[in-house]
N, C-alpha and C. Protein backbone atom coordinates (compact mmCIF):
# COMPACT_ATOMS: atom_id res chain seq x y z
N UNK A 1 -86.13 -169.55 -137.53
CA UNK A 1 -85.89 -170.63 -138.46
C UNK A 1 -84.41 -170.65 -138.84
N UNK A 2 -83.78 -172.12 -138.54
CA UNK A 2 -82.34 -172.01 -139.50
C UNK A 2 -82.41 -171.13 -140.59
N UNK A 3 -81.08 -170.74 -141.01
CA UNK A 3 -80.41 -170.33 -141.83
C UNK A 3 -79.22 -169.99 -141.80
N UNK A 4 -78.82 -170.41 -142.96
CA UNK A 4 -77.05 -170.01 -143.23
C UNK A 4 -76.78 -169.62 -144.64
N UNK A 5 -75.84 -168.70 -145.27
CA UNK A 5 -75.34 -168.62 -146.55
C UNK A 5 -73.90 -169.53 -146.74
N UNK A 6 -74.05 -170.62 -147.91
CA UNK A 6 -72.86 -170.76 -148.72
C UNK A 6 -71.99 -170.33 -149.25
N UNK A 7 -70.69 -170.08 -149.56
CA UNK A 7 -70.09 -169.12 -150.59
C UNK A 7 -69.93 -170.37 -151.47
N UNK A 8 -70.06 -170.30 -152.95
CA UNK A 8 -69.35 -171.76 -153.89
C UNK A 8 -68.60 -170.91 -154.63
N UNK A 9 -67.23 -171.55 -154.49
CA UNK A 9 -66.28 -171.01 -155.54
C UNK A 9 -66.31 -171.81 -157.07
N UNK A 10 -66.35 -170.59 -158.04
CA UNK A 10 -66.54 -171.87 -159.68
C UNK A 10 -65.47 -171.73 -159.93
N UNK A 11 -65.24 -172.34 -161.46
CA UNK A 11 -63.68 -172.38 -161.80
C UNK A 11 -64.27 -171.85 -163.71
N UNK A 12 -65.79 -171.49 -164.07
CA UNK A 12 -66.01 -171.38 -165.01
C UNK A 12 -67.44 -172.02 -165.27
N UNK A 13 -67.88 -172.24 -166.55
CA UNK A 13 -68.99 -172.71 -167.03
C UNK A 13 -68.89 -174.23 -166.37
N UNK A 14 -70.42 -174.37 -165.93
CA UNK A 14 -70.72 -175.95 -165.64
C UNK A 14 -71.44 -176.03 -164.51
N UNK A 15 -71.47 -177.46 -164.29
CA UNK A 15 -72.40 -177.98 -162.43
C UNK A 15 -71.60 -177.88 -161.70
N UNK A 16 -71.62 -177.50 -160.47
CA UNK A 16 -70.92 -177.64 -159.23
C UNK A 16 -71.88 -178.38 -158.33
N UNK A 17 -71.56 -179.05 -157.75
CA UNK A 17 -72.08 -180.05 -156.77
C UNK A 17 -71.91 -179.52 -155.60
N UNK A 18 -73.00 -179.43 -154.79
CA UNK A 18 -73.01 -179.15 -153.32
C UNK A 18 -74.15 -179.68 -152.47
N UNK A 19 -74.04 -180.92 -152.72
CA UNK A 19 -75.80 -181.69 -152.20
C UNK A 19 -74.87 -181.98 -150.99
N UNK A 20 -73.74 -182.13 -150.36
CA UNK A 20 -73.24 -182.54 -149.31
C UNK A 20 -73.17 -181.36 -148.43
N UNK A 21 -72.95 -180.22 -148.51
CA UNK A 21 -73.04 -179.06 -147.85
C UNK A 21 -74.11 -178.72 -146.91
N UNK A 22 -75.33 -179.11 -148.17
CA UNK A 22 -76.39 -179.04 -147.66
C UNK A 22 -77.19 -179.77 -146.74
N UNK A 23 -76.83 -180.66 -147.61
CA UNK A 23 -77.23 -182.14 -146.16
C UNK A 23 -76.78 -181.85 -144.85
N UNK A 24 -75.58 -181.40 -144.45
CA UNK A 24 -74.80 -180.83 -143.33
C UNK A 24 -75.56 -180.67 -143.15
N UNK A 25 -76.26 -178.82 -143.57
CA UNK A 25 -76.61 -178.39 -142.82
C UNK A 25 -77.85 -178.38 -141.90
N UNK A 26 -78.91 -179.28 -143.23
CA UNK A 26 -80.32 -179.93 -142.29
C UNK A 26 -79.88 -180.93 -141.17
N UNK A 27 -78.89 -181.40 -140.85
CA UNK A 27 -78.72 -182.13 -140.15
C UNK A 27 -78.20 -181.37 -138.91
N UNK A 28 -77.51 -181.02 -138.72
CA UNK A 28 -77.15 -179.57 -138.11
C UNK A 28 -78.36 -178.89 -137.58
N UNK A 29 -79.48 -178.76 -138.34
CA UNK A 29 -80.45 -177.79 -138.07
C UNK A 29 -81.31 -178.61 -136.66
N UNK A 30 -81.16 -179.63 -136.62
CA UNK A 30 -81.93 -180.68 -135.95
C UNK A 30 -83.06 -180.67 -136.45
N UNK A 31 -83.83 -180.30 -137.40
CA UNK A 31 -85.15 -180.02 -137.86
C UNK A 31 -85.64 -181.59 -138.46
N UNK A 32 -86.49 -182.14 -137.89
CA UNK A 32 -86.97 -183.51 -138.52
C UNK A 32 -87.79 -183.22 -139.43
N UNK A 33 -89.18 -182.28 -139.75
CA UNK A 33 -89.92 -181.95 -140.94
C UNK A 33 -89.84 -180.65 -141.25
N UNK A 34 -89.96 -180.30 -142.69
CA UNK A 34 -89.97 -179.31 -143.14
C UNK A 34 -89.65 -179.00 -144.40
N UNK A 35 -89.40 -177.77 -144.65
CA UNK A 35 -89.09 -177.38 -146.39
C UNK A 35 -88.29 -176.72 -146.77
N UNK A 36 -86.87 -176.69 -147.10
CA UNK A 36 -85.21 -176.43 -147.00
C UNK A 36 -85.89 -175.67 -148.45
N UNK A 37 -85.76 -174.45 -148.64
CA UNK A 37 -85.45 -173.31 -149.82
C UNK A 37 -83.84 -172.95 -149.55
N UNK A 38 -83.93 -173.42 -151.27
CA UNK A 38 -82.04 -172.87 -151.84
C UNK A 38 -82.70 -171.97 -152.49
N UNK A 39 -81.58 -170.45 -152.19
CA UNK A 39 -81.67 -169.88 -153.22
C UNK A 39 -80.31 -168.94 -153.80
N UNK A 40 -80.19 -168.79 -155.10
CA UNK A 40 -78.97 -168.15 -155.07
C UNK A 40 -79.24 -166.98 -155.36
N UNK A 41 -77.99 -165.86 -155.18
CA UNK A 41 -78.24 -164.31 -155.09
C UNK A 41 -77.85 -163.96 -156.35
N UNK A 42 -77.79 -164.79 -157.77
CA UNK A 42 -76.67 -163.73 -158.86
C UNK A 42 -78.02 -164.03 -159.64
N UNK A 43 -77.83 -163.08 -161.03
CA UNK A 43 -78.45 -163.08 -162.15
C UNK A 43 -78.01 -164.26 -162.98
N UNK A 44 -76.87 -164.78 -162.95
CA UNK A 44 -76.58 -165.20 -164.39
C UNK A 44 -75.42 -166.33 -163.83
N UNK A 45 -76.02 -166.89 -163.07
CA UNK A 45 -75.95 -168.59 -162.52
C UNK A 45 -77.49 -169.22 -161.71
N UNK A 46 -77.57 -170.42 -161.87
CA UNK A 46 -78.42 -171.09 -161.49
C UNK A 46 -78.92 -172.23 -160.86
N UNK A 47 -79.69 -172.70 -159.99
CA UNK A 47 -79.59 -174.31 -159.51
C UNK A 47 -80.22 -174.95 -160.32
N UNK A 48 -80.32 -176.36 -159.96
CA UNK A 48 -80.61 -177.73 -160.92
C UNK A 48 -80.22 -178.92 -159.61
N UNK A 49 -81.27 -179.66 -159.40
CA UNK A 49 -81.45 -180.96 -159.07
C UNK A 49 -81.40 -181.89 -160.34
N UNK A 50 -80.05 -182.75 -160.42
CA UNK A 50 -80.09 -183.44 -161.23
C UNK A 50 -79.35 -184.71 -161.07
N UNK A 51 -79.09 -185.64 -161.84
CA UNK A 51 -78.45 -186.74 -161.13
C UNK A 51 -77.07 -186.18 -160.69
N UNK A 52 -77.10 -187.34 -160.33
CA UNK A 52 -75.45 -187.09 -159.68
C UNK A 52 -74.25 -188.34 -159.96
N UNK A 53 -75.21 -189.58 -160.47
CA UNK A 53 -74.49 -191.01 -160.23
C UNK A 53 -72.93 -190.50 -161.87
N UNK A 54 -73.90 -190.09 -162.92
CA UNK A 54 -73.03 -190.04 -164.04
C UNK A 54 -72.51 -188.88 -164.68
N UNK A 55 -70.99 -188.10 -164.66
CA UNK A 55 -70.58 -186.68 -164.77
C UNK A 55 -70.92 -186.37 -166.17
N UNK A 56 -70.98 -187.34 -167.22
CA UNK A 56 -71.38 -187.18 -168.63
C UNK A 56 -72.47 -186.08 -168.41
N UNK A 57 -74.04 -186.69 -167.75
CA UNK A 57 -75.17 -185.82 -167.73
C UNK A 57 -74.31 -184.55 -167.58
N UNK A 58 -73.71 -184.15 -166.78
CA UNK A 58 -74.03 -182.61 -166.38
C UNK A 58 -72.51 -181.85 -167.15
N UNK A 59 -71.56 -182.82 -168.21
CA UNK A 59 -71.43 -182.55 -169.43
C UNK A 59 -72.44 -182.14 -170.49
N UNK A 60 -72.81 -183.03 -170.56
CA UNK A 60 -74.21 -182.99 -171.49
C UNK A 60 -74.82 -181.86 -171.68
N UNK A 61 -75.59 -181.33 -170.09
CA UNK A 61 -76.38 -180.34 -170.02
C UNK A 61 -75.42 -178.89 -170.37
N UNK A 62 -74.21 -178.62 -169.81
CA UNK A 62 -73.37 -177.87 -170.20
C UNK A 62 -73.28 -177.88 -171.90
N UNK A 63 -72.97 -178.61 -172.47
CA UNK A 63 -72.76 -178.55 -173.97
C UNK A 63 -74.10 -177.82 -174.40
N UNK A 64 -75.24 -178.70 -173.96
CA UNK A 64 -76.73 -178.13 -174.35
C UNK A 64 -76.84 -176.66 -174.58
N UNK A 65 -76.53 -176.24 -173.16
CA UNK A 65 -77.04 -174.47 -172.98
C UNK A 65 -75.95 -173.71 -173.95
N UNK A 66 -74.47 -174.45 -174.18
CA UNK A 66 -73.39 -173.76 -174.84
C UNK A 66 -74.01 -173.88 -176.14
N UNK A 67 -74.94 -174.83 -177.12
CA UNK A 67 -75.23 -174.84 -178.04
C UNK A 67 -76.78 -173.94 -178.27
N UNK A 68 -77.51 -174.02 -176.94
CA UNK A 68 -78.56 -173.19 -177.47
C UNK A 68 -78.93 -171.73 -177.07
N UNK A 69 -77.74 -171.08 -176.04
CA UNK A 69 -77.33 -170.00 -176.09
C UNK A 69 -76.17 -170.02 -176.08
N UNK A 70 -75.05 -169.53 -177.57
CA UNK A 70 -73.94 -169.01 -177.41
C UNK A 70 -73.45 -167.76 -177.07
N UNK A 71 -72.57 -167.48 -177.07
CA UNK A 71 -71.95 -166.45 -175.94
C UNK A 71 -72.21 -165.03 -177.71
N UNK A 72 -72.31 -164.21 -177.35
CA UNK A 72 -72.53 -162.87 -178.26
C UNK A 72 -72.24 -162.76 -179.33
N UNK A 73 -70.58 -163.25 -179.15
CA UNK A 73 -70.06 -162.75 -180.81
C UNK A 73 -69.99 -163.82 -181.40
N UNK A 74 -71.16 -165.08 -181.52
CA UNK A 74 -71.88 -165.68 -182.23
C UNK A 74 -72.50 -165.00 -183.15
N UNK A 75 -72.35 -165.44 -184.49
CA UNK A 75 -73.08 -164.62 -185.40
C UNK A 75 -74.39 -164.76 -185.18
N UNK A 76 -75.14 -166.26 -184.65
CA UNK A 76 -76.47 -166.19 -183.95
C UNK A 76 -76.55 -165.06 -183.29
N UNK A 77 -76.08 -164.69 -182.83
CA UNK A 77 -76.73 -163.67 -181.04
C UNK A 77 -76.47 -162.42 -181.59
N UNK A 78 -76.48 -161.98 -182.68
CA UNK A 78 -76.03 -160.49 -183.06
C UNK A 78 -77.03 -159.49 -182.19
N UNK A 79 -78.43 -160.07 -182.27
CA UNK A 79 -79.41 -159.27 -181.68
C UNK A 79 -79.05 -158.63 -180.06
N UNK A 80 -78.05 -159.35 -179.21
CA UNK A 80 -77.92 -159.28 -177.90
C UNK A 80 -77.38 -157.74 -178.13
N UNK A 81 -77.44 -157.01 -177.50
CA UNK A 81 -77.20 -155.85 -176.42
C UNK A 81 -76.85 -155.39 -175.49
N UNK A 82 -76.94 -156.28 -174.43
CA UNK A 82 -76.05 -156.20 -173.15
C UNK A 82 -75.01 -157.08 -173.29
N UNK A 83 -73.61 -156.44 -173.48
CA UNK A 83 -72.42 -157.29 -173.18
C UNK A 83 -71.62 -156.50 -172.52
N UNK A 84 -72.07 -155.85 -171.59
CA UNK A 84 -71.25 -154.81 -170.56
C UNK A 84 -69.99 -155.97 -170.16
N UNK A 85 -70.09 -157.04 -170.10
CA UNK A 85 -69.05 -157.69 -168.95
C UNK A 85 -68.82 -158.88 -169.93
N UNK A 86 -68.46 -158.64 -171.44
CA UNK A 86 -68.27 -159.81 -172.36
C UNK A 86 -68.86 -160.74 -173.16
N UNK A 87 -68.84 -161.25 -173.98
CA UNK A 87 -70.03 -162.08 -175.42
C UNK A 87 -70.49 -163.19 -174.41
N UNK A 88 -70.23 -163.58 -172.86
CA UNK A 88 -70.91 -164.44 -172.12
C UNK A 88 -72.08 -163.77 -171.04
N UNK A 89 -72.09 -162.63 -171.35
CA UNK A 89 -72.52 -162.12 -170.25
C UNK A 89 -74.25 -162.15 -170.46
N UNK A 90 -75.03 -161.69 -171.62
CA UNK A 90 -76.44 -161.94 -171.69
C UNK A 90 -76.43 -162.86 -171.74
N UNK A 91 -75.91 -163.86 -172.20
CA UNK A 91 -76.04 -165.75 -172.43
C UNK A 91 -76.55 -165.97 -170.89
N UNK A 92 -75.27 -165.82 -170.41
CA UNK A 92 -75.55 -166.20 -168.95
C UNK A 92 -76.95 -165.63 -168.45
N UNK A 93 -77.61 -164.65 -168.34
CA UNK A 93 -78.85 -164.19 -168.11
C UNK A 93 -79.42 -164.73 -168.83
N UNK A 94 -79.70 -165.06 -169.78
CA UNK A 94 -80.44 -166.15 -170.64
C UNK A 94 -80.65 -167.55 -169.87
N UNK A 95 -79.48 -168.27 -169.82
CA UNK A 95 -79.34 -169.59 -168.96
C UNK A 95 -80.49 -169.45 -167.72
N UNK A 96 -80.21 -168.66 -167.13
CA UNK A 96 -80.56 -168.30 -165.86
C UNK A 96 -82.03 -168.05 -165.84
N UNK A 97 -82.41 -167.37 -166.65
CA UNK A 97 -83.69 -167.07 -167.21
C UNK A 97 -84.26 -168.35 -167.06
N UNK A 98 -83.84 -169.24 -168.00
CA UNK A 98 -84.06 -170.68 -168.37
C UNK A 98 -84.16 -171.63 -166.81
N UNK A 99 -83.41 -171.70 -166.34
CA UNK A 99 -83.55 -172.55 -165.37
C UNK A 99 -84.04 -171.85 -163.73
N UNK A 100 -83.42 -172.32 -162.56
CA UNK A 100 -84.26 -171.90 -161.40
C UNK A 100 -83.29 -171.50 -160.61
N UNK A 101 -83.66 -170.21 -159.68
CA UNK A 101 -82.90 -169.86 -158.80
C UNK A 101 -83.36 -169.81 -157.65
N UNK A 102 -84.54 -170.58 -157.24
CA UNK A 102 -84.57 -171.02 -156.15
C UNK A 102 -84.99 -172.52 -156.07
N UNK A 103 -85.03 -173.16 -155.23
CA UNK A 103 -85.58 -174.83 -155.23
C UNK A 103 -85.99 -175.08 -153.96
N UNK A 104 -87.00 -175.75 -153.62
CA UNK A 104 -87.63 -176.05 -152.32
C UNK A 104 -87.59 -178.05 -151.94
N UNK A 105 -87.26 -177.90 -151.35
CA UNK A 105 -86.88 -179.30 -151.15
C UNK A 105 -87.42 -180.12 -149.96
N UNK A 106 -88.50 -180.97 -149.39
CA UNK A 106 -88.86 -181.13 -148.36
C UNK A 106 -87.86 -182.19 -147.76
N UNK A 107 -88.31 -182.01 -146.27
CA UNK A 107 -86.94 -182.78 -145.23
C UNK A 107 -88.25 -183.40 -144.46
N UNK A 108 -87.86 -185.04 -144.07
CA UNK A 108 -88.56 -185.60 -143.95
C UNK A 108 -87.26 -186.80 -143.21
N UNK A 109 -87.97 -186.94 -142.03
CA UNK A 109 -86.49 -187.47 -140.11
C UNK A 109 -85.47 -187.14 -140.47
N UNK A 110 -85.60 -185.36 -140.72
CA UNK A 110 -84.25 -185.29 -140.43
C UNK A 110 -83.24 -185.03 -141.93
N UNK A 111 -83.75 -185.09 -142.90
CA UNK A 111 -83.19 -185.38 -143.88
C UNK A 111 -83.55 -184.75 -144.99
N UNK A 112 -82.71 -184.68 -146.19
CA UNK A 112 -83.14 -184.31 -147.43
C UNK A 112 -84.22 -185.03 -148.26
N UNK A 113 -85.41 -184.92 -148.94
CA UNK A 113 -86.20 -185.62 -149.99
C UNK A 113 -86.15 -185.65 -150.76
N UNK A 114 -84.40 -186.46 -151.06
CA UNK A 114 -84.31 -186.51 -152.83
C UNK A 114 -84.33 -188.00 -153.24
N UNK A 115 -84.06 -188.03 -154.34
CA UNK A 115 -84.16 -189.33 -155.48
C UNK A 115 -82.65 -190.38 -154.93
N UNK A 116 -82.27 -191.08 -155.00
CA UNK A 116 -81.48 -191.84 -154.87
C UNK A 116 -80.52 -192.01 -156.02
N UNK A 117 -80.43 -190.88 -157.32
CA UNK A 117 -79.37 -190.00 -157.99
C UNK A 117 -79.63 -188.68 -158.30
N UNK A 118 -80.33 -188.19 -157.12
CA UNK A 118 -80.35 -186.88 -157.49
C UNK A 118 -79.27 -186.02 -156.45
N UNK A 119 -78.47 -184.98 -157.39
CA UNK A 119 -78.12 -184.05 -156.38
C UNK A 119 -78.38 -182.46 -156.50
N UNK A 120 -77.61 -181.70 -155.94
CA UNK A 120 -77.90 -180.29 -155.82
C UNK A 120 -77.08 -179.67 -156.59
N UNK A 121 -77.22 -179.04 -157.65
CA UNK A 121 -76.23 -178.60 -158.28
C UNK A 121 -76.18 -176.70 -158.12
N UNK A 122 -75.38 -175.66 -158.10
CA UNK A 122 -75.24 -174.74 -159.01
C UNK A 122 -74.86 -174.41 -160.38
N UNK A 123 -75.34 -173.93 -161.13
CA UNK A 123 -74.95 -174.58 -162.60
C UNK A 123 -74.47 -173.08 -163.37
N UNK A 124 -73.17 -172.56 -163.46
CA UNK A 124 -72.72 -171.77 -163.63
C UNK A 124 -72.62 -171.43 -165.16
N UNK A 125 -73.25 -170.23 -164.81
CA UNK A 125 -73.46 -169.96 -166.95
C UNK A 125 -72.05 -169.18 -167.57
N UNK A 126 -71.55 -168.61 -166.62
CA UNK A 126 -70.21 -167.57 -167.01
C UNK A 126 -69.05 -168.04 -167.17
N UNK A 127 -68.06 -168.00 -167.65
CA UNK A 127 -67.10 -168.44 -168.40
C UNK A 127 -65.69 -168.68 -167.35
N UNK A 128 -65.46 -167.27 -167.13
CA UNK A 128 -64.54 -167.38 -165.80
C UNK A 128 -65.08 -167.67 -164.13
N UNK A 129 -64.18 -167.79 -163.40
CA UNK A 129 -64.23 -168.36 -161.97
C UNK A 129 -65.05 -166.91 -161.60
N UNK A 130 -66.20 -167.71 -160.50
CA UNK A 130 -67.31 -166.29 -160.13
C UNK A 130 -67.07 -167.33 -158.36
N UNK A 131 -67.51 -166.74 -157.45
CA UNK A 131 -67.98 -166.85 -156.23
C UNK A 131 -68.89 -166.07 -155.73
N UNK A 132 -69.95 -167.45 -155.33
CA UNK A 132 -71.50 -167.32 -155.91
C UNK A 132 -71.59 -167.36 -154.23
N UNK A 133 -73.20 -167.08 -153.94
CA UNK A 133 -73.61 -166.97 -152.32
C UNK A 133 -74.61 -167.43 -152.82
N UNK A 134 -75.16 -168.37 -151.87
CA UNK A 134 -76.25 -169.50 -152.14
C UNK A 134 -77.18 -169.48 -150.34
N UNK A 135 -78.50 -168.67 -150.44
CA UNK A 135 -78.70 -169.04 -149.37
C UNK A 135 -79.96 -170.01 -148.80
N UNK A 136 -79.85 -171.24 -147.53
CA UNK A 136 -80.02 -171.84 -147.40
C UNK A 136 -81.15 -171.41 -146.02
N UNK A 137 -82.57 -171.70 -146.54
CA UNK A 137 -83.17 -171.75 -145.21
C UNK A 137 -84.33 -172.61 -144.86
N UNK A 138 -84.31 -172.96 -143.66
CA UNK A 138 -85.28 -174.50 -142.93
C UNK A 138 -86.80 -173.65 -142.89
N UNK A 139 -87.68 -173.69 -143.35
CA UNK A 139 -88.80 -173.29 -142.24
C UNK A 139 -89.75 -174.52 -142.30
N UNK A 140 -90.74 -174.41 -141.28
CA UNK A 140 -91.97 -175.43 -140.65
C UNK A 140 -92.75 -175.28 -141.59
């Protein structure tokens, strides 16, 4: 069965877009039916199919998670405990918790089966630039 790994470079908290990568690569795969699993390898980033037409949304959703998990030395989050790697670091496992790190996506002639504003996002919970491995595989 195809497969390949992504590397996505972030620049910090937010969506990164990579529904074009991916498309490549089912297309590439020559595979006309089937079921494309993303998955990423970190704890504390995550995917999201979400639109794609308007950058506000995936503002939006960023502000969201910044407001309903803040980073440690929030007087909210006193309870946290793990901040081996900074007041973003359980947040981010939190986020992640919250959303999905893998997504299954069916391919149907050849193609991706999404919405006509949906795209592929990684949605990065950590503060500074991380480079994430995202891996991508076709099966029947």
């Amino acid at each position: 069965m195809p497969q390949t790994m992504l590397t996505l470079s972030t620049r910090g908290s937010g969506l990164y877009e990579f529904t074009d990568e991916v498309r490549a690569f089912v297309r590439q795969s020559g595979i006309e039916e089937g079921l494309l699993t993303v998955f990423v390898r970190h704890t504390s980033c995550s995917l999201l199919i979400q639109e794609n037409a308007d950058p506000d949304v995936r503002r939006d959703l960023d502000m969201f998670f910044a407001r309903l998990v803040p980073p440690s030395d929030d007087p909210s989050m006193q309870w946290v405990v793990h901040t081996d790697e900074g007041p973003d670091d359980m947040p981010a496992h939190i986020k992640a918790a919250l959303t999905a790190v893998s997504i299954g996506i069916p391919i149907a002639s050849g193609r991706l089966v999404l919405g006509t504003w949906q795209g592929l996002y990684l949605f990065e919970h950590r503060q500074r630039p991380h480079r994430r491995e995202v891996v991508l595989h076709i099966g029947r």
